[in-house]
PDB file of N, CA and C in Angstrom:
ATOM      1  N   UNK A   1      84.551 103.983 149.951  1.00  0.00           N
ATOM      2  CA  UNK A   1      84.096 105.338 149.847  1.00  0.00           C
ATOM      3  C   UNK A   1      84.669 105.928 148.564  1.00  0.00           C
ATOM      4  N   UNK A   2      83.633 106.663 147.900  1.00  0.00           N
ATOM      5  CA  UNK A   2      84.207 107.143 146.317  1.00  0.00           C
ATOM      6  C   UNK A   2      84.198 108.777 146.948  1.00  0.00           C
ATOM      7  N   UNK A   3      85.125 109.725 146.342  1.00  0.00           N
ATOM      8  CA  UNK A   3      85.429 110.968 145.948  1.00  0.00           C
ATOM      9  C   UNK A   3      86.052 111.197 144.568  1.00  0.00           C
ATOM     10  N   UNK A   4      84.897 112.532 144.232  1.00  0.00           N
ATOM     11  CA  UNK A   4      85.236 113.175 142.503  1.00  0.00           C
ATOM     12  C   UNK A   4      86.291 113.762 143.103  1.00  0.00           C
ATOM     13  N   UNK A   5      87.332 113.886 142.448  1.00  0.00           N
ATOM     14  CA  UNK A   5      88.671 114.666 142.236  1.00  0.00           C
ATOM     15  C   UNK A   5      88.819 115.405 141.445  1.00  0.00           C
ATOM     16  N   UNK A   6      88.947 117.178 141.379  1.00  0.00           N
ATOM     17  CA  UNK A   6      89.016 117.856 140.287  1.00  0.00           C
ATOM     18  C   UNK A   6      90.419 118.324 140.230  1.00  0.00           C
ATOM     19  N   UNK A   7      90.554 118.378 139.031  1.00  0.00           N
ATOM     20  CA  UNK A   7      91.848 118.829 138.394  1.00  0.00           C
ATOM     21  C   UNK A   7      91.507 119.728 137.493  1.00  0.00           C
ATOM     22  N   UNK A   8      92.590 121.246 138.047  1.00  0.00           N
ATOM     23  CA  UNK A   8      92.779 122.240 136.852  1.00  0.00           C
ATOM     24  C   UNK A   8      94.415 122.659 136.932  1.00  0.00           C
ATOM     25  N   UNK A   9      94.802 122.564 135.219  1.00  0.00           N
ATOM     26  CA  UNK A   9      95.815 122.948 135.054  1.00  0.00           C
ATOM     27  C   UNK A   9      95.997 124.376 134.156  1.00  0.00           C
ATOM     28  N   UNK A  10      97.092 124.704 134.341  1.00  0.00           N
ATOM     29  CA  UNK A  10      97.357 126.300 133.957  1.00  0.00           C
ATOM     30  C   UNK A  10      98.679 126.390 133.414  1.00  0.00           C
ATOM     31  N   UNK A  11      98.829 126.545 131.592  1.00  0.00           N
ATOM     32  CA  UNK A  11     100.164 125.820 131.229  1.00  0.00           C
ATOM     33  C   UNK A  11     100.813 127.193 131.035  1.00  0.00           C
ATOM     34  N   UNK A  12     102.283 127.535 131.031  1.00  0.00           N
ATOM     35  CA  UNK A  12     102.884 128.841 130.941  1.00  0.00           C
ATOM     36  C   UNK A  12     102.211 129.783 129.774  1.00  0.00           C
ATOM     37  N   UNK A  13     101.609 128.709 128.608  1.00  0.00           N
ATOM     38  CA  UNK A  13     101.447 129.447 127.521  1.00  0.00           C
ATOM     39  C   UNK A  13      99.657 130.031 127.339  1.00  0.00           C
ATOM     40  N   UNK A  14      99.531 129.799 128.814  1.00  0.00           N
ATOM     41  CA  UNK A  14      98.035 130.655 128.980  1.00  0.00           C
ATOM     42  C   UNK A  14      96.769 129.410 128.426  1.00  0.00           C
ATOM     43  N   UNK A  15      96.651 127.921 128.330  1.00  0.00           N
ATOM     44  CA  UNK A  15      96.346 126.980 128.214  1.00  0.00           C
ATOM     45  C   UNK A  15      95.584 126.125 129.284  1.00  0.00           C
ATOM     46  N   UNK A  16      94.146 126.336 129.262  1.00  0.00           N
ATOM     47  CA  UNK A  16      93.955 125.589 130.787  1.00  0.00           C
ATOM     48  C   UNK A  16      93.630 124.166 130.538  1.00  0.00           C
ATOM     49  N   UNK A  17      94.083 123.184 131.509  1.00  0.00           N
ATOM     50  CA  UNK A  17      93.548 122.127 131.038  1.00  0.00           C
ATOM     51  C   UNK A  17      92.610 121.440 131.999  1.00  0.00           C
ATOM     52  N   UNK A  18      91.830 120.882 132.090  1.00  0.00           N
ATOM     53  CA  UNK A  18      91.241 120.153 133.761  1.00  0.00           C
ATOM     54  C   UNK A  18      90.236 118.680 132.913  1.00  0.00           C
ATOM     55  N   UNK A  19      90.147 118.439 134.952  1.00  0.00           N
ATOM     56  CA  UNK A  19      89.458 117.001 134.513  1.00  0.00           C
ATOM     57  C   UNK A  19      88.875 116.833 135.439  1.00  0.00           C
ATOM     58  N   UNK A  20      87.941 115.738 135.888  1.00  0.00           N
ATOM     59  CA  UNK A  20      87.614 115.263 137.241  1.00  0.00           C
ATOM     60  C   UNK A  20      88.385 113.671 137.172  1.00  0.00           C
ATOM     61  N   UNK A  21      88.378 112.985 137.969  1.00  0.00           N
ATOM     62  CA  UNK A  21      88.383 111.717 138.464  1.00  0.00           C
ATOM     63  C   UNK A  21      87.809 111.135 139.418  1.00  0.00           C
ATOM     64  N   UNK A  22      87.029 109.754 139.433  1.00  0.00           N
ATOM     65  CA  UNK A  22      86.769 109.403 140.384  1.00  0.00           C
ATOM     66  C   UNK A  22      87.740 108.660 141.397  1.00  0.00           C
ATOM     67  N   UNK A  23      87.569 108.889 142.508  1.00  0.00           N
ATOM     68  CA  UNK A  23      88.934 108.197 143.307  1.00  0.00           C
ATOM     69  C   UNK A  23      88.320 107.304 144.836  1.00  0.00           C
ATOM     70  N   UNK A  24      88.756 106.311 144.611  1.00  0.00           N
ATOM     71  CA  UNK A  24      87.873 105.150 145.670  1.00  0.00           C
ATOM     72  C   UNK A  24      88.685 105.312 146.404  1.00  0.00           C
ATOM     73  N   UNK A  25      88.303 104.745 148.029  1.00  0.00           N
ATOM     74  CA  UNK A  25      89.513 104.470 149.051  1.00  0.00           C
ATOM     75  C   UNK A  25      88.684 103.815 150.130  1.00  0.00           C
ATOM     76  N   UNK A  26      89.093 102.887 150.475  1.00  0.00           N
ATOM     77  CA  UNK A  26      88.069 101.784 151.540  1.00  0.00           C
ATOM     78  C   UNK A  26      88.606 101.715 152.683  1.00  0.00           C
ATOM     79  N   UNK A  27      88.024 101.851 154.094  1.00  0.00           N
ATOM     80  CA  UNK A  27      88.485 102.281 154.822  1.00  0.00           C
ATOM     81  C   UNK A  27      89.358 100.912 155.488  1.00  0.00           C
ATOM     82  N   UNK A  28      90.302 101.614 156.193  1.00  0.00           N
ATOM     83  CA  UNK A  28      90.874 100.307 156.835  1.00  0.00           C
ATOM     84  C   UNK A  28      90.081  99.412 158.234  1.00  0.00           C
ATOM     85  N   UNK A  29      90.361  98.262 157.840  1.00  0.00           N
ATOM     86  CA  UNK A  29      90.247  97.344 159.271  1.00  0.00           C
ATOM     87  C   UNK A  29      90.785  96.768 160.261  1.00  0.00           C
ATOM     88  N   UNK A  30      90.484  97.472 161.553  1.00  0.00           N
ATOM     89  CA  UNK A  30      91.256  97.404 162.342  1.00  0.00           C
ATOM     90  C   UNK A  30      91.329  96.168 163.140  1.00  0.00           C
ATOM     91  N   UNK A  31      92.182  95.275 164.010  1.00  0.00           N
ATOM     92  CA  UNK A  31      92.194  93.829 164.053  1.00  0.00           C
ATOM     93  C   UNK A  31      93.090  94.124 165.471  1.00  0.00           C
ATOM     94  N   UNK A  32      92.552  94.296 166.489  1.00  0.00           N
ATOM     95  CA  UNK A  32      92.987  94.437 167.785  1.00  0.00           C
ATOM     96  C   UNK A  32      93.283  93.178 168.593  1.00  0.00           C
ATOM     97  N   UNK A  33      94.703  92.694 169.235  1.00  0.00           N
ATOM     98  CA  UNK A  33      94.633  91.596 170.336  1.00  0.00           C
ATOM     99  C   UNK A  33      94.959  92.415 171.569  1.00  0.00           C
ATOM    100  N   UNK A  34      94.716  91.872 172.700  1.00  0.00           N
ATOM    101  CA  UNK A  34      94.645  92.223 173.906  1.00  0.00           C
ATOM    102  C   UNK A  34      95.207  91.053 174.783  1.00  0.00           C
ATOM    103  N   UNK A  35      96.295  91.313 175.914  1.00  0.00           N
ATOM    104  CA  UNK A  35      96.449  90.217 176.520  1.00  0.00           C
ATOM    105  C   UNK A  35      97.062  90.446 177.568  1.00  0.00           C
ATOM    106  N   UNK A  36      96.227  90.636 179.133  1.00  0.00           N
ATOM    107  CA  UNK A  36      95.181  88.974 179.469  1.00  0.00           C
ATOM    108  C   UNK A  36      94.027  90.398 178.997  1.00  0.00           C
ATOM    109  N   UNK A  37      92.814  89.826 179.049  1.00  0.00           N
ATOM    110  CA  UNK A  37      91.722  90.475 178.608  1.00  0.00           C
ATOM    111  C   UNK A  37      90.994  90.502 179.847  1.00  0.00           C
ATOM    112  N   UNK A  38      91.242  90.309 180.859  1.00  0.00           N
ATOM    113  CA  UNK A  38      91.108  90.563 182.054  1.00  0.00           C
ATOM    114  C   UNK A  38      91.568  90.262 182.989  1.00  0.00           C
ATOM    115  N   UNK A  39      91.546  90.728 184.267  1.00  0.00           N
ATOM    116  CA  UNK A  39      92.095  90.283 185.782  1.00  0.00           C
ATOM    117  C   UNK A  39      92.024  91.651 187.104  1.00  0.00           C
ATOM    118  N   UNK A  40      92.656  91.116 187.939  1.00  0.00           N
ATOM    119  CA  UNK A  40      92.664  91.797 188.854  1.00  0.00           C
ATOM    120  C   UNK A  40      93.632  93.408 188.617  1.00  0.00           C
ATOM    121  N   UNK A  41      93.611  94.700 189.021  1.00  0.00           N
ATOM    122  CA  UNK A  41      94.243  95.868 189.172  1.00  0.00           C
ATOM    123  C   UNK A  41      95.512  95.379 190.252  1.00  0.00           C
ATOM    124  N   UNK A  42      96.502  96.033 189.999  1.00  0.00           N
ATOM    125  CA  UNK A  42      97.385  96.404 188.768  1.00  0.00           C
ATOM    126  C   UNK A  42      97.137  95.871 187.268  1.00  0.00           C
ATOM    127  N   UNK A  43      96.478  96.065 186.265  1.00  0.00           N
ATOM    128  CA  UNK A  43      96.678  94.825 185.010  1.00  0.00           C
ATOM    129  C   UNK A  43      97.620  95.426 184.153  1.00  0.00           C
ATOM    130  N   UNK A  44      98.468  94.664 184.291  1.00  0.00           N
ATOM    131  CA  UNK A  44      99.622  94.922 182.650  1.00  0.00           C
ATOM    132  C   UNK A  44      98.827  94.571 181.721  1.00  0.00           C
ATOM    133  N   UNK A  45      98.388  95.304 180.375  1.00  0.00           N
ATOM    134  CA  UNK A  45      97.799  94.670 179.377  1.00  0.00           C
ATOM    135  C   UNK A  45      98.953  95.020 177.992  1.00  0.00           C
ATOM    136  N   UNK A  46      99.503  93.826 177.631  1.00  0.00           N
ATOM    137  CA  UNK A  46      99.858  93.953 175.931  1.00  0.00           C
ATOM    138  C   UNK A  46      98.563  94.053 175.033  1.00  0.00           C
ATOM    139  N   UNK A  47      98.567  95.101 174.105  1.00  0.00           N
ATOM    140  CA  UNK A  47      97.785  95.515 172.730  1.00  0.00           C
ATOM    141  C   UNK A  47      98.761  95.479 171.426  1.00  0.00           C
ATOM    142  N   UNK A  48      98.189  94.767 170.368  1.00  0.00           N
ATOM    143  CA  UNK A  48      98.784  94.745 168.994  1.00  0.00           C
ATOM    144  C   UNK A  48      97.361  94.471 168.126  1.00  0.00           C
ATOM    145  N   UNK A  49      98.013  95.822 167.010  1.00  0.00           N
ATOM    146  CA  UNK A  49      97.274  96.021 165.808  1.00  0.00           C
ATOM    147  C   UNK A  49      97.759  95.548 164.870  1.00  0.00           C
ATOM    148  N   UNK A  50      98.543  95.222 164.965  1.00  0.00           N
ATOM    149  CA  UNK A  50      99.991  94.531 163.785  1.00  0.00           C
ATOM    150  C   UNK A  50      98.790  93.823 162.348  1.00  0.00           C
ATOM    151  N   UNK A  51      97.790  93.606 162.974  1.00  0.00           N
ATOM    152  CA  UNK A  51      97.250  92.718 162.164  1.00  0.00           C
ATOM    153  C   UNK A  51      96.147  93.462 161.301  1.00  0.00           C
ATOM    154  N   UNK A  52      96.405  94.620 161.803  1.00  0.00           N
ATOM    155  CA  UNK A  52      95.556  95.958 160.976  1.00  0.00           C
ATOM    156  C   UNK A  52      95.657  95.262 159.693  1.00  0.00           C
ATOM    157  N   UNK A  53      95.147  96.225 158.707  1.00  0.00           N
ATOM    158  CA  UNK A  53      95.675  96.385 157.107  1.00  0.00           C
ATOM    159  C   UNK A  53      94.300  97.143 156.600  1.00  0.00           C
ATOM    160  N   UNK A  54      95.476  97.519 155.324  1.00  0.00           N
ATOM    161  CA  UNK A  54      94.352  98.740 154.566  1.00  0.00           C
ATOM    162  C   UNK A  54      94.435  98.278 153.231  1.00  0.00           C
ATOM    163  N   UNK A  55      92.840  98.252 152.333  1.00  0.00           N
ATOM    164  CA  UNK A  55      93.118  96.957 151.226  1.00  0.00           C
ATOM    165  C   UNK A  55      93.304  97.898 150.598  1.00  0.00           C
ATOM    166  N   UNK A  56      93.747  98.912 150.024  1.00  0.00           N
ATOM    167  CA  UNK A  56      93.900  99.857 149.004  1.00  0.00           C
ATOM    168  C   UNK A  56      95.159 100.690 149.552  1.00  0.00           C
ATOM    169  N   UNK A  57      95.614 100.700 150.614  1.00  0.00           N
ATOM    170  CA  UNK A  57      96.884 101.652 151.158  1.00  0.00           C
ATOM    171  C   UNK A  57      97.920 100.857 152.215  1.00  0.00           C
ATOM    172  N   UNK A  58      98.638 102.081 153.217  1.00  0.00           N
ATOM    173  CA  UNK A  58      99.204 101.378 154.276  1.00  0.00           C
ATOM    174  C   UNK A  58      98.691 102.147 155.385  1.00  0.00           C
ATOM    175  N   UNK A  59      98.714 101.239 156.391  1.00  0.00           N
ATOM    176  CA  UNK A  59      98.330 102.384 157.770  1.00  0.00           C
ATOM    177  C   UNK A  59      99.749 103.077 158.178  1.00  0.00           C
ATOM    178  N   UNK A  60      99.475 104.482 158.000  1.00  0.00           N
ATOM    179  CA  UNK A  60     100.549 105.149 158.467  1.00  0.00           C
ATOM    180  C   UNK A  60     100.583 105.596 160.340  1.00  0.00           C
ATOM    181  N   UNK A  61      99.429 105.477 160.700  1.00  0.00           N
ATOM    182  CA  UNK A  61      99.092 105.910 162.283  1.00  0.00           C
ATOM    183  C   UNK A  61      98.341 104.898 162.609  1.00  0.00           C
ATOM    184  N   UNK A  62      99.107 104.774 164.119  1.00  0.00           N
ATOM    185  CA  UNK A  62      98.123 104.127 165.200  1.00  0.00           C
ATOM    186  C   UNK A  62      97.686 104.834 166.169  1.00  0.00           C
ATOM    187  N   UNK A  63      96.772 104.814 167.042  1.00  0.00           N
ATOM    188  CA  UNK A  63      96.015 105.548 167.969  1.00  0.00           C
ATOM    189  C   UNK A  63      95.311 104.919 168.836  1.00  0.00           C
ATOM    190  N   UNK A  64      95.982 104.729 170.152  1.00  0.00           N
ATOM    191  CA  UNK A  64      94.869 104.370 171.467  1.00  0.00           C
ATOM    192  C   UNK A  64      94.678 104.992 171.873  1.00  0.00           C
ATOM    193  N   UNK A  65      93.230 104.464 172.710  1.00  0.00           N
ATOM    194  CA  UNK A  65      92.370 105.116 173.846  1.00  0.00           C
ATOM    195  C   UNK A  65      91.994 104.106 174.606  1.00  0.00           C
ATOM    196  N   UNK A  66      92.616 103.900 176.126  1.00  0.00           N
ATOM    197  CA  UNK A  66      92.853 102.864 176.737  1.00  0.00           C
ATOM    198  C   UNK A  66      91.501 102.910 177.666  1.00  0.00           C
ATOM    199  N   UNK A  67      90.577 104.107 177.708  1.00  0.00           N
ATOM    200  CA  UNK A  67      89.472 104.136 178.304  1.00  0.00           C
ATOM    201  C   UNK A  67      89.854 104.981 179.466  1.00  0.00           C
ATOM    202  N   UNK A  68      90.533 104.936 180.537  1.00  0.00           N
ATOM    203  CA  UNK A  68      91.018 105.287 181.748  1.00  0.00           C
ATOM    204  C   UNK A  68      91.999 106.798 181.509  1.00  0.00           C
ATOM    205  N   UNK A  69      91.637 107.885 180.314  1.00  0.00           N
ATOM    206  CA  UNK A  69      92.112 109.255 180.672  1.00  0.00           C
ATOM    207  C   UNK A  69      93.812 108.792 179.813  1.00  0.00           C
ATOM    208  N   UNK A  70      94.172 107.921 179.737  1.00  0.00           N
ATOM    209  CA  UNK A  70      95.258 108.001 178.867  1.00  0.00           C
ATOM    210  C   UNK A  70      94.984 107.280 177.482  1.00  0.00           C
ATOM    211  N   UNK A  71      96.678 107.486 176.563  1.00  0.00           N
ATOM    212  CA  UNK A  71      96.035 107.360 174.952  1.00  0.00           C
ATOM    213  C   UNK A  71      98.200 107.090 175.151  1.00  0.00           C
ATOM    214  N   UNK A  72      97.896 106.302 173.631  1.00  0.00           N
ATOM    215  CA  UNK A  72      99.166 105.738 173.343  1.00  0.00           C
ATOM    216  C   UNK A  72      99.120 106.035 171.788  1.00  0.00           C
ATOM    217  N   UNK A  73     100.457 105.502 171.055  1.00  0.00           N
ATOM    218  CA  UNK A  73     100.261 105.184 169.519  1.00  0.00           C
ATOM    219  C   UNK A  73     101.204 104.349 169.366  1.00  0.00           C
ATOM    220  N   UNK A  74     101.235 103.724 168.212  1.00  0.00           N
ATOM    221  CA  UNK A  74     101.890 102.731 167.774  1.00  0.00           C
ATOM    222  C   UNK A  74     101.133 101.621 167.453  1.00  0.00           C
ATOM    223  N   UNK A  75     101.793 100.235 166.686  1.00  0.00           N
ATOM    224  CA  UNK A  75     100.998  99.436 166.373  1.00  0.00           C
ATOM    225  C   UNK A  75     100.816  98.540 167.758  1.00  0.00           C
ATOM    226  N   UNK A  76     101.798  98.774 168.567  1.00  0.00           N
ATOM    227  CA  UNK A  76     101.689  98.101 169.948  1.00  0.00           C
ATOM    228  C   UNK A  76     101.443  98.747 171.029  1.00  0.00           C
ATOM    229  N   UNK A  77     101.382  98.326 172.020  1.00  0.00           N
ATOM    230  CA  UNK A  77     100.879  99.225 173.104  1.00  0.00           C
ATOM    231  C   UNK A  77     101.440  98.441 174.577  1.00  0.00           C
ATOM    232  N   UNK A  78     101.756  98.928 175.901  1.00  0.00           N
ATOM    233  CA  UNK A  78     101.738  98.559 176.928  1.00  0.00           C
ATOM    234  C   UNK A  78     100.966  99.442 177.203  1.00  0.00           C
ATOM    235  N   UNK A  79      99.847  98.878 178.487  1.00  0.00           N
ATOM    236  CA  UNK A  79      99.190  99.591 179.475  1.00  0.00           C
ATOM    237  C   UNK A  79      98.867  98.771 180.859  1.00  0.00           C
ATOM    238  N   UNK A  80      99.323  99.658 181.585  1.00  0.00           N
ATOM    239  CA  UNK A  80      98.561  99.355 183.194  1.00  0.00           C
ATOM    240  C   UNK A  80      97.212 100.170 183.404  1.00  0.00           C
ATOM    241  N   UNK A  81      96.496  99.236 183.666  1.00  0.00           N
ATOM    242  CA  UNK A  81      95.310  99.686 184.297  1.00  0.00           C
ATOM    243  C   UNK A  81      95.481  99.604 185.521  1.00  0.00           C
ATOM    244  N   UNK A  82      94.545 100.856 186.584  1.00  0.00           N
ATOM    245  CA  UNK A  82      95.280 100.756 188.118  1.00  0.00           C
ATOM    246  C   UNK A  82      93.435 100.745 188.472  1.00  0.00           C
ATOM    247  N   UNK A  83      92.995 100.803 188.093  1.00  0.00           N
ATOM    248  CA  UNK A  83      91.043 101.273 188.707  1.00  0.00           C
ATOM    249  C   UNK A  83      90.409 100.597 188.096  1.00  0.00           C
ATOM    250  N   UNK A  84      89.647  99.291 188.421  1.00  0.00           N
ATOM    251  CA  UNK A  84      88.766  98.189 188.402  1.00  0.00           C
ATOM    252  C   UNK A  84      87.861  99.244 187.648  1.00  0.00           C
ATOM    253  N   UNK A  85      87.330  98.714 186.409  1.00  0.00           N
ATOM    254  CA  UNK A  85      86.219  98.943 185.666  1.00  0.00           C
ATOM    255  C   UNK A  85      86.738  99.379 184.400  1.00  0.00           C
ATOM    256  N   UNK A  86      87.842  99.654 184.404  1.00  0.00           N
ATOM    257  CA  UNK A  86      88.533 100.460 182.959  1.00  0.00           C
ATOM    258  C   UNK A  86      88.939  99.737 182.005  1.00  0.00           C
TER     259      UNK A  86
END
């Protein structure tokens, strides 16, 4: 994804200066494991993003949505699922 970037400067001595730039940034890809990827309720499930990456930056946030009304962050995750279908 490209964005113009404008720049204006304003020097003490009453001097303006400006510019644009173009500025790229590609979004990151996210690389989810899950484990077990299914079974019976109670399910303990381990989640890791670890394997994320951003080709132009770093991922500073993680963010789940486990489906079932709760949400976690981090690059890891524990979750119990307690209700067959979630």
């Amino acid at each position: 994804m490209k964005h113009t970037l404008g720049v204006l400067v304003l020097l003490c001595c009453g001097i303006v200066l400006s510019g644009c730039f173009l500025v790229s940034n590609t979004p990151p890809t996210a690389v989810v494991n899950a484990t077990p990827q299914q079974g019976a309720v109670p399910l303990n499930v381990s989640l890791s993003a670890s394997a994320s990456f951003d080709p132009d930056g770093s991922i500073t946030h993680y963010a789940w949505n486990y489906g079932d009304g709760w949400t976690g962050e981090g690059a890891t995750a524990l979750h119990t699922y307690t209700m067959p279908g979630t």
